[in-house]
Every structure is written in structure tokens, then in C-alpha cells.
Protein backbone atom coordinates (compact mmCIF):
# COMPACT_ATOMS: atom_id res chain seq x y z
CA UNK A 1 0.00 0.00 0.00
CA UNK A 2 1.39 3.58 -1.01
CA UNK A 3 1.96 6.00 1.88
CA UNK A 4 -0.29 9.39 1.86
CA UNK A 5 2.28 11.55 1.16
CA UNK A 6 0.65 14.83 -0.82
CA UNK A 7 -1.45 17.70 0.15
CA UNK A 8 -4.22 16.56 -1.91
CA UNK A 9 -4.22 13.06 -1.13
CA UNK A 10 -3.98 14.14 3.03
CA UNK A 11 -7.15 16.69 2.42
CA UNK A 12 -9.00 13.76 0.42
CA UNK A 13 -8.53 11.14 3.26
CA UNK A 14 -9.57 14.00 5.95
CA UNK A 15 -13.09 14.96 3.87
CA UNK A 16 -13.57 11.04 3.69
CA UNK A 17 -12.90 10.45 7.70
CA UNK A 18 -15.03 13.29 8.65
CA UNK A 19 -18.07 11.68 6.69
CA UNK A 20 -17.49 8.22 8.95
CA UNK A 21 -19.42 7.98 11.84
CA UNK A 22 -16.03 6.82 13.59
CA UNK A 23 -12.40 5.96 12.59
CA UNK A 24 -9.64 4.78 13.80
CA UNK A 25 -6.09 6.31 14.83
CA UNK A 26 -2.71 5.61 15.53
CA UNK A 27 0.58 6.70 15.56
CA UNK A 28 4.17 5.48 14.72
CA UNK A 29 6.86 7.21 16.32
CA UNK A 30 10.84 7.23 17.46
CA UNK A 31 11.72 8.98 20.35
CA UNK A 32 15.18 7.72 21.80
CA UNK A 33 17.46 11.08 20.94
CA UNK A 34 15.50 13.91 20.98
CA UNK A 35 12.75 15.62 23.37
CA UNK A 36 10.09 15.35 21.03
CA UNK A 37 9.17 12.50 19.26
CA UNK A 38 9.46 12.07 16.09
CA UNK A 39 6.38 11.31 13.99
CA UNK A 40 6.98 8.68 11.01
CA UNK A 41 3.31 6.77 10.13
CA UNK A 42 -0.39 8.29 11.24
CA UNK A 43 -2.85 5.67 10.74
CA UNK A 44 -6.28 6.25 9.73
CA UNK A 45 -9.05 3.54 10.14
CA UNK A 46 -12.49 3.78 8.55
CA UNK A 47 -13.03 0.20 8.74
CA UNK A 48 -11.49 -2.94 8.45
CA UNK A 49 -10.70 -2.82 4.94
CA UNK A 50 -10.53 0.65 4.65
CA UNK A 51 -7.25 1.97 6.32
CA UNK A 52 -5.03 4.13 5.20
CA UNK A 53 -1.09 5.50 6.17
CA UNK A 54 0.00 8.46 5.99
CA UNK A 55 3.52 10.16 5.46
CA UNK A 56 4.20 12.25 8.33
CA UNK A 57 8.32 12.76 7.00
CA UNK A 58 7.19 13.52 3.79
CA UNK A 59 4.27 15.76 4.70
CA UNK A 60 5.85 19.21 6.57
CA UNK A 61 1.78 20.72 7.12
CA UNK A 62 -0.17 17.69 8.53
CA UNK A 63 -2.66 20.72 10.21
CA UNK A 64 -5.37 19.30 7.95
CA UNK A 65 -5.53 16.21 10.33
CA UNK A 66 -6.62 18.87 13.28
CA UNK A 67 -10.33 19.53 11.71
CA UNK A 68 -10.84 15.21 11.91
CA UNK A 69 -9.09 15.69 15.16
CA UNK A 70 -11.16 18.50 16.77
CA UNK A 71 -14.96 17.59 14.37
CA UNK A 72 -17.31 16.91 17.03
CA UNK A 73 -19.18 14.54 15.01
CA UNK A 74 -16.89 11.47 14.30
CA UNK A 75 -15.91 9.95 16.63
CA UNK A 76 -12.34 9.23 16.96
CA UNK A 77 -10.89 5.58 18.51
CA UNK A 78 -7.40 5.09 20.04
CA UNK A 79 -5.76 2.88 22.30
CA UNK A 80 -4.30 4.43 25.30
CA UNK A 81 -4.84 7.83 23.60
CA UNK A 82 -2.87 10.30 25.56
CA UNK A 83 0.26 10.21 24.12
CA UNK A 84 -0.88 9.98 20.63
CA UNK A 85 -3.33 12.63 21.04
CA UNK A 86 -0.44 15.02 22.81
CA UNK A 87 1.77 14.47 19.49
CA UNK A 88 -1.26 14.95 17.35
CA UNK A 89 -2.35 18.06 19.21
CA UNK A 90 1.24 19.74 18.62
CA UNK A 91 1.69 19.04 14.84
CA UNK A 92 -2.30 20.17 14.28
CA UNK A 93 -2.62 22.62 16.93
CA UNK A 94 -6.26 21.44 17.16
CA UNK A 95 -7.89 20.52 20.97
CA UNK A 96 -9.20 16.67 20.05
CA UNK A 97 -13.12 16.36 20.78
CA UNK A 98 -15.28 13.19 20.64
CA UNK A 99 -12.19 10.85 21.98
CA UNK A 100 -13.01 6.99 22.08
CA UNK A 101 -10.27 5.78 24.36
CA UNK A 102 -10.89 1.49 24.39
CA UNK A 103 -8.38 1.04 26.96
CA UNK A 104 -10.16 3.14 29.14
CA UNK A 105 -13.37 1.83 28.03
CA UNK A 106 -12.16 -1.88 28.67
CA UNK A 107 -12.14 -0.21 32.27
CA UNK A 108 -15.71 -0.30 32.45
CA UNK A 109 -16.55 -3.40 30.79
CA UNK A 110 -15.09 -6.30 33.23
CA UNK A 111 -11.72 -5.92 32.20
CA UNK A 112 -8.20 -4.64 33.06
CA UNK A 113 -7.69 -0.80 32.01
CA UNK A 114 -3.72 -1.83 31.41
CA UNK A 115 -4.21 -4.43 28.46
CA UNK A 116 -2.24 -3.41 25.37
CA UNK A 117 -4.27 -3.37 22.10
CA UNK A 118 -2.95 -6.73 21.36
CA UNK A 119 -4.63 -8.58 24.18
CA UNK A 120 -7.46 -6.56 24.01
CA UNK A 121 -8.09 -7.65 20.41
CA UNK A 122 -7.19 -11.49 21.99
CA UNK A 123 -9.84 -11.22 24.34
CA UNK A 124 -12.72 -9.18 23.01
CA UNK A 125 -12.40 -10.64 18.98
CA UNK A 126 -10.27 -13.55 19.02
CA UNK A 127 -7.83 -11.65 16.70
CA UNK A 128 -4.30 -12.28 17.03
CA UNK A 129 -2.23 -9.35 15.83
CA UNK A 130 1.56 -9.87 15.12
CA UNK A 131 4.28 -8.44 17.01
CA UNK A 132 7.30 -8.53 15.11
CA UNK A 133 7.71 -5.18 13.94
CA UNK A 134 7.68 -3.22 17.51
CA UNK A 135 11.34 -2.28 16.67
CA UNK A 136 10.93 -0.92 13.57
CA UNK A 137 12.28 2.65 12.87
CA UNK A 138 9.64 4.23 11.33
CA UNK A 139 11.50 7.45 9.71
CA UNK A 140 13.06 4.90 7.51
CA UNK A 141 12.13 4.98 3.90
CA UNK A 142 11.29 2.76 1.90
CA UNK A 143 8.76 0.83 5.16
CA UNK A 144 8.67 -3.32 3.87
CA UNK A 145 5.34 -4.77 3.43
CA UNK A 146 5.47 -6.27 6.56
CA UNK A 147 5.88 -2.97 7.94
CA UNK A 148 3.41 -1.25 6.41
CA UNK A 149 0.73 -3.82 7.61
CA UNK A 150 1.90 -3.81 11.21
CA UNK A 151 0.93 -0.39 11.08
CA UNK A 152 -2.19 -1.02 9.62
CA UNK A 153 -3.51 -3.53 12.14
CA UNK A 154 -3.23 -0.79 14.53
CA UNK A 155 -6.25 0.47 13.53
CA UNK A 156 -7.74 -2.36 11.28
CA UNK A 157 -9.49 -3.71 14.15
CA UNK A 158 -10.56 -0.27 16.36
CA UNK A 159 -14.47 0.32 15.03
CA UNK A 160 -15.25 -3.12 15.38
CA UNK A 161 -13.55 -3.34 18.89
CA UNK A 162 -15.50 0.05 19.62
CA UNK A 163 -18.49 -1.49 19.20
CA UNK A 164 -18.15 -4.75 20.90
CA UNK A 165 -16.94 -3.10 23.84
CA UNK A 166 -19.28 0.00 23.80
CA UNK A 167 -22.19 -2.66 23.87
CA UNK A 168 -20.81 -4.82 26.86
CA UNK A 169 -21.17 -1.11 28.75
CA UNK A 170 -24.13 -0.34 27.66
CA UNK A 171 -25.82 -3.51 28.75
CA UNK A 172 -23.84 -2.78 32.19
CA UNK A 173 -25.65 0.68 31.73
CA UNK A 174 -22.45 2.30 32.45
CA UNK A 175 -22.35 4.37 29.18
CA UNK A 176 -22.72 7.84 30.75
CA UNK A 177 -19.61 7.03 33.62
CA UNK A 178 -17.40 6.42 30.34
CA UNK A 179 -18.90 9.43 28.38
CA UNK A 180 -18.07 11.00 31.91
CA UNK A 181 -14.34 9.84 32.27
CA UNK A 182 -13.67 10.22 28.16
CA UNK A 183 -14.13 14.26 28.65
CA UNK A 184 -11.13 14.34 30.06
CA UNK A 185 -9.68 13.91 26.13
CA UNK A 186 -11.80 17.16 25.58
CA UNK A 187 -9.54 19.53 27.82
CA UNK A 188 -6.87 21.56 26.41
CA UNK A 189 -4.78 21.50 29.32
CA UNK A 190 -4.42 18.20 29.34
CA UNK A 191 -1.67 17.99 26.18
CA UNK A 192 0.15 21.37 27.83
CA UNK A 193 3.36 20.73 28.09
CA UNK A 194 5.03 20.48 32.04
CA UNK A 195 6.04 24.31 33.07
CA UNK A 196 9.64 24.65 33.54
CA UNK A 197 9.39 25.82 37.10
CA UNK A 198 7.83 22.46 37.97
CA UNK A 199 9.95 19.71 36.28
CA UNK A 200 11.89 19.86 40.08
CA UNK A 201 9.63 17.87 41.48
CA UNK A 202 10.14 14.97 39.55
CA UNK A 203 13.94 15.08 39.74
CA UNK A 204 15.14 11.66 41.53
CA UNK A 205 17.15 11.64 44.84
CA UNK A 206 16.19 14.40 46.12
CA UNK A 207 14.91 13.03 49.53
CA UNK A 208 17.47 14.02 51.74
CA UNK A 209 17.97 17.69 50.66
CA UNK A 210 17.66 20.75 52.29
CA UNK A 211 15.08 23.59 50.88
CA UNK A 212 18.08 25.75 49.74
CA UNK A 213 19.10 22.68 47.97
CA UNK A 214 15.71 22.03 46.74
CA UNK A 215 16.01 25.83 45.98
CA UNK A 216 19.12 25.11 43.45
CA UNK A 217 17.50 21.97 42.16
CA UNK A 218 14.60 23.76 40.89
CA UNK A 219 16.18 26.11 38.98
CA UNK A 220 18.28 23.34 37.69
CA UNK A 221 15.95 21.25 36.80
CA UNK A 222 13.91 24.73 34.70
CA UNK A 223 17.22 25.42 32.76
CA UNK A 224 17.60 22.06 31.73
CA UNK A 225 13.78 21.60 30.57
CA UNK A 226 14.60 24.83 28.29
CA UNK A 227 17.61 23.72 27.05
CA UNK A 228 16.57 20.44 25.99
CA UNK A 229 13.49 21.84 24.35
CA UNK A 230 15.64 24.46 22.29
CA UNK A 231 18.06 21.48 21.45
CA UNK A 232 15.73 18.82 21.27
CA UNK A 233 17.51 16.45 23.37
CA UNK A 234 16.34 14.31 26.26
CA UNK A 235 16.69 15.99 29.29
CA UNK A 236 19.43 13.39 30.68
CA UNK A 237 21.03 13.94 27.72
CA UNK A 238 21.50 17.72 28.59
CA UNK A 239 22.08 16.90 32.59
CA UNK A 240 21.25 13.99 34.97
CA UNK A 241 19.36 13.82 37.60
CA UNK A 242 22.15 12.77 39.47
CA UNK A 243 24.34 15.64 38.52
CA UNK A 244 21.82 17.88 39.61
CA UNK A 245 21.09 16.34 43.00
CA UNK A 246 25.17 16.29 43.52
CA UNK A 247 25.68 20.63 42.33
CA UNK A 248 22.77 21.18 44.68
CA UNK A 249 24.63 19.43 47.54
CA UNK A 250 27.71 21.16 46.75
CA UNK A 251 26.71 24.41 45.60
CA UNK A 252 29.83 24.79 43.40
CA UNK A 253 31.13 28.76 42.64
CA UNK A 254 33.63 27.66 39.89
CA UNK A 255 34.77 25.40 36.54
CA UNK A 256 37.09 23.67 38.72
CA UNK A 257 34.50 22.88 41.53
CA UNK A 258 32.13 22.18 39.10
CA UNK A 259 34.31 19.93 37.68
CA UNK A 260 34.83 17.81 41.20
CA UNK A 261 31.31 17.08 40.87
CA UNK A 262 30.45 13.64 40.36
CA UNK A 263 28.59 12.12 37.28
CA UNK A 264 28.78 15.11 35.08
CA UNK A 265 30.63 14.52 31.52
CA UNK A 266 33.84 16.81 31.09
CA UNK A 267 32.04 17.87 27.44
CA UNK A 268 28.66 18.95 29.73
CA UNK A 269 31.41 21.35 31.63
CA UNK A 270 32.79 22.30 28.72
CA UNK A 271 29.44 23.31 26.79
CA UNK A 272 27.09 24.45 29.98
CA UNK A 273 29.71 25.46 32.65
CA UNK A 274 29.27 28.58 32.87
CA UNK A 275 25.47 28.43 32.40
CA UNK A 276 25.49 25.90 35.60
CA UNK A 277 27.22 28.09 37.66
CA UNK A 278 24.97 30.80 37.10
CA UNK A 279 21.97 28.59 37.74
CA UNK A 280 23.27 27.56 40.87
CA UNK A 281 23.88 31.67 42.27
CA UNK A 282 20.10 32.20 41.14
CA UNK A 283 19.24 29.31 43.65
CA UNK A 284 21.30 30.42 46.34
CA UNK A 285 20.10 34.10 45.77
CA UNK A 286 16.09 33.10 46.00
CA UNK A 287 14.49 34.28 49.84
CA UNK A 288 14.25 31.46 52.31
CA UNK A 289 10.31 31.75 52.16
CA UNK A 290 10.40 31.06 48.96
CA UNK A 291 12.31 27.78 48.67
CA UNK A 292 10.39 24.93 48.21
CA UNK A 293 8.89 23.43 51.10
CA UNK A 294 10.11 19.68 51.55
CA UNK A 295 8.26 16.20 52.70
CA UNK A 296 9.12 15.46 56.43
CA UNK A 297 8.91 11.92 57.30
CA UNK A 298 5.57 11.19 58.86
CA UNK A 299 5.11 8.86 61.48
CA UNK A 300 3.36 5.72 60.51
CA UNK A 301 -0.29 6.24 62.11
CA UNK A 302 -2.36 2.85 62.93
CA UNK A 303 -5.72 4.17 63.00
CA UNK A 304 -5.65 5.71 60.12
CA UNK A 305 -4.05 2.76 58.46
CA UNK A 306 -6.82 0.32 59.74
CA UNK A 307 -9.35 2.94 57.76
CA UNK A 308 -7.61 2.78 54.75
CA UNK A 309 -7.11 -1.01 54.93
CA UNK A 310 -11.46 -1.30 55.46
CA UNK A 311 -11.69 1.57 52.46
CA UNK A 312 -9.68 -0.11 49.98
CA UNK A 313 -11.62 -3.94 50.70
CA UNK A 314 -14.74 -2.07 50.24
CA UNK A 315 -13.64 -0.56 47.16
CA UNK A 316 -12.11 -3.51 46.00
CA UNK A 317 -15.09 -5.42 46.61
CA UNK A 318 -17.36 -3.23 44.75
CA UNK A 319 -15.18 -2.93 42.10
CA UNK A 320 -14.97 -7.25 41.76
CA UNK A 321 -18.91 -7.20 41.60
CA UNK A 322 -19.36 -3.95 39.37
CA UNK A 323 -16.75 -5.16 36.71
CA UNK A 324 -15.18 -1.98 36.65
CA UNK A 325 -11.26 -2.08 36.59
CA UNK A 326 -10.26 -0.49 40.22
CA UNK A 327 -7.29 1.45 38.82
CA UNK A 328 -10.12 3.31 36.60
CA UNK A 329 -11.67 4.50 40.17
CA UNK A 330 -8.51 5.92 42.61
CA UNK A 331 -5.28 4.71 43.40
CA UNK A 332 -3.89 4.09 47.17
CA UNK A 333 -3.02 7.48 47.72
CA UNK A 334 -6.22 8.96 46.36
CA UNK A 335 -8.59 6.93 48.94
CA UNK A 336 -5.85 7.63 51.67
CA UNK A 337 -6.93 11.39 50.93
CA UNK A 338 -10.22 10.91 50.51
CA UNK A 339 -10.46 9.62 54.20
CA UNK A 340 -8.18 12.49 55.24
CA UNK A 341 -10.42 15.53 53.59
CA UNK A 342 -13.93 14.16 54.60
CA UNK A 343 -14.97 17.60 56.67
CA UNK A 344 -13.32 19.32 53.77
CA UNK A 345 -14.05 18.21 50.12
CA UNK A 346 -11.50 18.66 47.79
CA UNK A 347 -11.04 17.55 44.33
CA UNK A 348 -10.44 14.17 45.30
CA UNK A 349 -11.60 12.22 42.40
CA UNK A 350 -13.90 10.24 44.76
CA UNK A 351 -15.54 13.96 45.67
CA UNK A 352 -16.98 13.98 41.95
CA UNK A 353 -18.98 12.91 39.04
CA UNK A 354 -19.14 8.91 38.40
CA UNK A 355 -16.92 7.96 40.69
CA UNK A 356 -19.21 9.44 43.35
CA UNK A 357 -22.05 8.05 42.69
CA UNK A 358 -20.61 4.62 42.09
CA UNK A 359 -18.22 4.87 45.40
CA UNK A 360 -18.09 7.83 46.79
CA UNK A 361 -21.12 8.45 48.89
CA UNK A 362 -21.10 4.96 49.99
CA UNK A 363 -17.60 4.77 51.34
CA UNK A 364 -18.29 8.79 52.94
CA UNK A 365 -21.44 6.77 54.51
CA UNK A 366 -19.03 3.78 55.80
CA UNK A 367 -15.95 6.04 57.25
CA UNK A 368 -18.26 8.60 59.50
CA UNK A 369 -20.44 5.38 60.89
CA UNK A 370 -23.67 5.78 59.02
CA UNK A 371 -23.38 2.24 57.35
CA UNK A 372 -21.35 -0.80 58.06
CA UNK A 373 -19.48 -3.63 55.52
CA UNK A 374 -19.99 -7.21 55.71
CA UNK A 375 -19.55 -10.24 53.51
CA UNK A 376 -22.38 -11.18 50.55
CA UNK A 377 -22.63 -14.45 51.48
CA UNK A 378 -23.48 -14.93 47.67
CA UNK A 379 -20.53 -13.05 45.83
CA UNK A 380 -18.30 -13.74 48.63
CA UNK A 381 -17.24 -10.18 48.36
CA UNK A 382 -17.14 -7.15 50.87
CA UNK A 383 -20.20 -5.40 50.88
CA UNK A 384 -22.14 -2.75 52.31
CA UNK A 385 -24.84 -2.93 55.23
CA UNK A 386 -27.33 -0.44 54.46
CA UNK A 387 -28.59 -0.77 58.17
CA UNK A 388 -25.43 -0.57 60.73
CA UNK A 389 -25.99 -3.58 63.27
């Protein structure tokens, strides 16, 4: 099959997707050297013989693909659609609307919200999909056959899978919960990319540091986000984590000291010494007030433990007999806040919309004493007593 690889071809394809009621996308990607990925295939699914690849080397303006992406009426499908819809959102520059996300949507239909397409496809159609073209580098040209149809089964299958799962939830009469939790797709902030100011927080090692130090780190950790943006490199390609943890510890003033630092590369020195240095006197310069605040270690607290422990079996439980996937409703940490803020609503995920109404209330009803849990002696499972004994 011949790539789409012209203007008129791309704008023909788009006119014909926006007429489908749904189609299916997918992307094909490297992203090992730089900071953004780089885009190689889009795949385009109106049905199952009526795919479609396009050139994304070839093609410099692929902002036609934003109107399919933003339309309202057609419905788009992807698997685990984040990360394709962030690298589709900043060659278009179009906000996607009317998102099918089937890993999500397996979420609410008795199955695990993790499975990859592959097993999905296993599971729901009894369609085996090959996998021996994950390694391929897809800014190659000329793509082998082979290639070319791995690529295409990406999205071969999506309508039908749509549907088949999309029924299975509406027979569950859960279709308004994934309507609910598919919004998200919807929001521009979502594909935003990470301020610079707040990459610190994910910088590793950083436990044991002082707030000056956490000071220096996150102005670190802002230059390097803007460097390797403007270079295009990945960010421990620029600087470590590591290195940054050690020049926050020891605060050097010089080339030499900098160079007594451990784990940074004598060509890093040599390119962003000076730069470094500089970073490091605006960290030491910023007020004490406003360093960052750090996590003190808090002291393990058995009560509150025990309430978490009777939370997560009645979520668990409900979650067993509901068929809905429990990493769909809150993780650990989210119920271990939810028990924490229950004078104070927050925007706990369990404070709002589906997941309220499916757990929210009730567990709000079990933690202040209005309703007990006991075992269904027919599921087996943890359930709630509606009158406390």
C-alpha cells in the first residue's frame, strides 16, 4: 500500500474520515534522541478494509488532520490515547473532541484498564495481531510490506472493537460514567506541556535535601527543561538527575569545583559550565520563604491505616462485583486522601462525578459510621450494610 504523502491526497482522506461515523487512529513514532518524538506513520481507520497510512516525513503541514481531530461529530478511537493525542495536538494545533479511548473503556466493561491493544483484540475478537515489527524505525524509507501492515492492524481492528466493547457497557448501563471519564480527552490543558518551574519535582534523589538545595535543584531542573526543548535532546542527555542532585549538595562557585562534581561529563562542563554556575547563584540568591517546602517523614499512624485497609476492601469489593477495573476509580493514595479531607471536600476524584455516585457516597457513609461492611454471602465479596448492626 502507497503512503499518503501529498497535500491533496492528506485533504481527500480527511473529507472522507469526517463523513465516517467513527475511525480509527494511531501513531508510529521514534523517540530515543531527541525531546520530542518524532512522527513517522499516522494511521487512519475507517473500517477494516478501509485503512489508510499516511507520510508524516514527507508531509511538513499535517494541520489538515486537526479539523478530523477537533470535528465533534466522528468519533475518533485510540488505544491508550494520551500520548498519541499530545503528538497529534502539537503538529495540528487542534484541541481533540469526541475521543473513544478502548483502553479506558475496557475499564468499564469487566476488564483490566492496562491491556495493550494486542490482548485486548485477543480477548474481546479472538484476533491475534503480530508483534514482530515493535522495533521498527519508522523514519526509515522505503517501510517493507510487513511494515506497512503492522501499522495497519493498529487500527484495522478499532471500530469493530469500539463497538463490541461500547455494547458490553451499555448492557452494564455504564455508558454515561465512560462518556463522563472520556471528557477528560476534551480539555486543552491536558496535552500542555510540564512548566519549567515544575519539572523539580520529579527530579530523583532528592529526599534528603535541604530547601536551599531544593532551591538550586529547581532552577536546575527549569534550565535544563529549556535547554533540551531548544536542542531537542532528552533531558538526561543535557544533565542527569544525578548531577543535579550532587551541584545542589555542593553548591559549586567555579569550573574547577564544578568539575569535582560527580557524574557530570567533562564535554557537559565544557558546553554548559558557565550556564550551571549561574543557575546555581540564582538558587542560592532566591528568599528562604520562597524555597520549596520539603516532605518530612511522617510517622506511621495505625488508625488511620486500619481505615484505609477497610476503604480499599470495600472498594475492591465493589469494584470485583461492578466489573469496573479499580485502577479506573482511585489509586492508594487517592482513597488515603479521601479519608483524610472528609470535613473538607476537595477535588479528590472520589468527591466527583461517576466515581461518586458509584463509590463515593457509599464509602463517605461507611468512614463517619452511618453504614457498616460485611460479607455477601453470595458473591463472597465485601459489601455494604445499608442498616449498621
Amino acid at each position: 500500500m502507497p503512503l499518503i504523502n501529498t497535500p491533496n491526497e492528506l485533504e481527500t482522506l480527511v473529507n472522507r474520515a469526517l463523513d465516517a461515523p467513527c475511525v480509527g487512529i494511531d501513531t508510529e513514532f521514534v523517540w530515543e534522541q531527541t525531546y520530542y518524538p518524532r512522527l513517522g506513520i499516522i494511521q487512519v481507520g475507517l473500517s477494516e478494509n478501509d485503512c489508510h497510512l499516511i507520510d508524516a516525513v514527507t508531509l511538513s503541514d499535517l494541520s489538515p488532520l486537526g479539523t478530523l481531530l477537533s470535528d465533534p461529530h466522528t468519533v475518533k478511537i485510540l488505544h491508550d490515547a494520551q500520548q498519541d493525542l499530545w503528538i497529534l495536538r502539537r503538529i495540528t494545533d487542534a484541541i481533540p473532541c469526541n475521543i473513544f479511548d478502548t483502553r479506558c473503556a475496557a475499564g468499564f466493561a469487566g476488564l483490566s484498564s492496562n491491556l495493550s491493544l494486542g490482548n485486548l483484540l485477543r480477548m474481546r475478537l479472538n484476533i491475534q495481531l503480530p508483534k514482530t515489527e515493535t522495533r521498527t524505525d519508522w523514519l526509515r524509507r522505503p517501510l517493507s510490506d510487513k511494515q506497512l501492515e503492522y501499522a495497519l492492524d493498529d487500527v484495522r481492528f478499532l471500530p469493530a472493537l469500539r463497538e463490541h466493547i461500547l455494547t458490553d457497557i451499555q448492557r452494564r448501563g455504564r455508558e454515561n460514567w465512560l462518556a463522563e471519564e472520556l471528557r477528560q480527552y476534551d480539555i486543552a490543558k491536558l496535552y500542555d506541556d510540564r512548566a519549567p518551574e515544575e519539572q523539580y519535582t520529579r527530579v530523583k534523589g532528592t529526599g534528603r535535601l535541604s530547601r536551599r538545595d531544593m532551591a538550586i535543584v529547581r532552577e536546575l531542573a527549569a534550565w535544563r527543561e529549556k535547554k533540551a526543548r531548544q536542542v531537542d535532546r532528552p533531558r538526561n542527555r543535557v544533565i542527569s538527575d544525578d548531577a543535579i542532585v550532587q551541584i545542589a549538595r555542593r553548591k559549586p562557585q567555579s569550573i574547577q569545583s564544578l568539575k569535582r562534581v560527580r557524574g557530570i561529563a567533562r564535554a557537559t562542563i565544557n558546553q554548559y559550565g558557565n550556564s550551571l554556575l549561574n543557575t546555581v547563584q540564582r538558587g542560592l540568591a532566591i528568599d528562604e520563604k520562597n524555597c520549596p517546602p520539603i516532605s518530612l517523614p511522617v510517622r506511621p499512624d495505625p488508625f488511620e491505616d486500619a481505615r484505609l485497609d477497610l476503604a480499599m476492601a470495600f472498594m475492591r469489593g465493589q469494584c470485583l462485583s461492578e466489573g469496573i477495573d479499580i485502577a479506573m476509580v482511585a489509586s492508594r493514595s487517592e482513597v488515603k486522601e479521601f479519608i483524610s479531607s472528609q470535613k473538607n471536600a476537595t477535588d479528590n476524584p472520589l468527591h466527583t462525578g461517576w466515581r461518586r455516585e458509584f463509590l463515593g457516597a457509599d464509602l463517605t457513609a461507611l468512614l463517619t459510621g452511618k453504614h457498616a461492611i460485611g460479607i455477601n454471602p453470595n458473591t463472597r465479596l465485601p459489601n455494604l450494610l445499608r442498616d449498621k448492626p
